[in-house]
C-alpha atoms as a PDB file:
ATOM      1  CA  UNK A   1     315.816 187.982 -39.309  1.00  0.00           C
ATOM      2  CA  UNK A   2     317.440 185.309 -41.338  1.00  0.00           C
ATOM      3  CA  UNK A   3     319.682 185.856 -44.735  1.00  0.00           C
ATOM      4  CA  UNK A   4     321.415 183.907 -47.068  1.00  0.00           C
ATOM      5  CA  UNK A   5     322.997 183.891 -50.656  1.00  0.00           C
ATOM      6  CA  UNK A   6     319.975 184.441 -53.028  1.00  0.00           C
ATOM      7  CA  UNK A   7     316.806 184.883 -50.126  1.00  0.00           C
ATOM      8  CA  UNK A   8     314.524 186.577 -51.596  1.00  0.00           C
ATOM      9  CA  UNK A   9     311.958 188.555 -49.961  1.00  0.00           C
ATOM     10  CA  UNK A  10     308.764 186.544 -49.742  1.00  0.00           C
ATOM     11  CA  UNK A  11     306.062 185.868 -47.511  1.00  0.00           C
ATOM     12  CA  UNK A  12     306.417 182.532 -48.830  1.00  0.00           C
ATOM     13  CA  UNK A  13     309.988 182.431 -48.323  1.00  0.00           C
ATOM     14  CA  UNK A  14     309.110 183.283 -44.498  1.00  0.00           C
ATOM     15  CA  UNK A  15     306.913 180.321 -44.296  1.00  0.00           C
ATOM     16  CA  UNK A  16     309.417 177.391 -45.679  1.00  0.00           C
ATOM     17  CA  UNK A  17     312.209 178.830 -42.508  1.00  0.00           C
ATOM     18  CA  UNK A  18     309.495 178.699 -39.879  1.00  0.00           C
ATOM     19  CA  UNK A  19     308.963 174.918 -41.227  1.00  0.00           C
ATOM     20  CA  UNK A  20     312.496 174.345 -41.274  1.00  0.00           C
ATOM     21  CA  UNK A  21     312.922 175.926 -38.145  1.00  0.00           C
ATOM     22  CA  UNK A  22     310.326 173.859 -36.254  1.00  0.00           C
ATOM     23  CA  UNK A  23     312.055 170.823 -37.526  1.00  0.00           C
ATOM     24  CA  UNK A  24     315.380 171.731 -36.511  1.00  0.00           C
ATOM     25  CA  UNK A  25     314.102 172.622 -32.975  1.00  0.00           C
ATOM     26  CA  UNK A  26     312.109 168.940 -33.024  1.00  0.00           C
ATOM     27  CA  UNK A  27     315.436 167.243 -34.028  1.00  0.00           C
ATOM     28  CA  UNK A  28     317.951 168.767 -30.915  1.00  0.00           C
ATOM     29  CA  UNK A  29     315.204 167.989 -28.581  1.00  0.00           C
ATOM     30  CA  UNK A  30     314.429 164.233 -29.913  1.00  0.00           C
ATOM     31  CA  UNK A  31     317.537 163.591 -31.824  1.00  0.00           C
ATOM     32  CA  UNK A  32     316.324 159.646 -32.460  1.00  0.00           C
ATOM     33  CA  UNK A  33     312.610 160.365 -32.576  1.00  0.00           C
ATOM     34  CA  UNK A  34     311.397 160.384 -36.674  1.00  0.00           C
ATOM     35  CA  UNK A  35     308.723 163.084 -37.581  1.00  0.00           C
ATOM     36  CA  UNK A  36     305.555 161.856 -39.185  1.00  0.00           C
ATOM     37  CA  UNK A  37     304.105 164.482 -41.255  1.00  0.00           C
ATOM     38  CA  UNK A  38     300.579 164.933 -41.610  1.00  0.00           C
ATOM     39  CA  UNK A  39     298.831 167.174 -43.730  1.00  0.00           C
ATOM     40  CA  UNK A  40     295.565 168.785 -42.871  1.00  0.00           C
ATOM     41  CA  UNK A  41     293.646 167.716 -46.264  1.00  0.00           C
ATOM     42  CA  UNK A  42     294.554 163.867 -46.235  1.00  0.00           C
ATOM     43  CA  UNK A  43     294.717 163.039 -42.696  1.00  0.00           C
ATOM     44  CA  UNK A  44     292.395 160.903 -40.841  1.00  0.00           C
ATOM     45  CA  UNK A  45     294.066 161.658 -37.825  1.00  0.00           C
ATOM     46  CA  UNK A  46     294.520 165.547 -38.307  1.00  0.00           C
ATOM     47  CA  UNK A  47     291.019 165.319 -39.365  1.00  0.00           C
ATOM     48  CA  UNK A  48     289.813 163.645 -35.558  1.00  0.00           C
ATOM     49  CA  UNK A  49     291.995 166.120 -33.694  1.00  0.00           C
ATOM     50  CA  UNK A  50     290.670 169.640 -35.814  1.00  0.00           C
ATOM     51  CA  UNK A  51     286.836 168.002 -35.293  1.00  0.00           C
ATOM     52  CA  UNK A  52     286.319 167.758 -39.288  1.00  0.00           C
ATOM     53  CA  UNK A  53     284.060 164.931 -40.222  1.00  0.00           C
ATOM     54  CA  UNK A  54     283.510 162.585 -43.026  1.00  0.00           C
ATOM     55  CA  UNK A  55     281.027 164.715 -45.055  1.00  0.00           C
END
């Protein structure tokens, strides 16, 4: 359970630390390796690896 000055108590709130956890965790174990974000609605790439075509 995580808590800080002014958390408040949101599902949403929940999501953001997992993200910010994740990229923490990909930062200790490749300190000099730069994360490329890619988003699910815009990305070519994303869209090859989930199987979503060009429709």
């Amino acid at each position: 359970i995580n808590t800080y000055p002014g958390k408040k108590k949101l599902i949403l709130s929940g999501f953001h630390e997992a993200a910010l956890a994740a990229f923490g965790v990909q930062k200790r174990l490749h300190p000099d390796k730069k994360v490329h974000l890619q988003y699910t609605t815009t990305s070519p790439l994303m869209h090859q690896r989930l199987g979503v075509g060009d429709e």
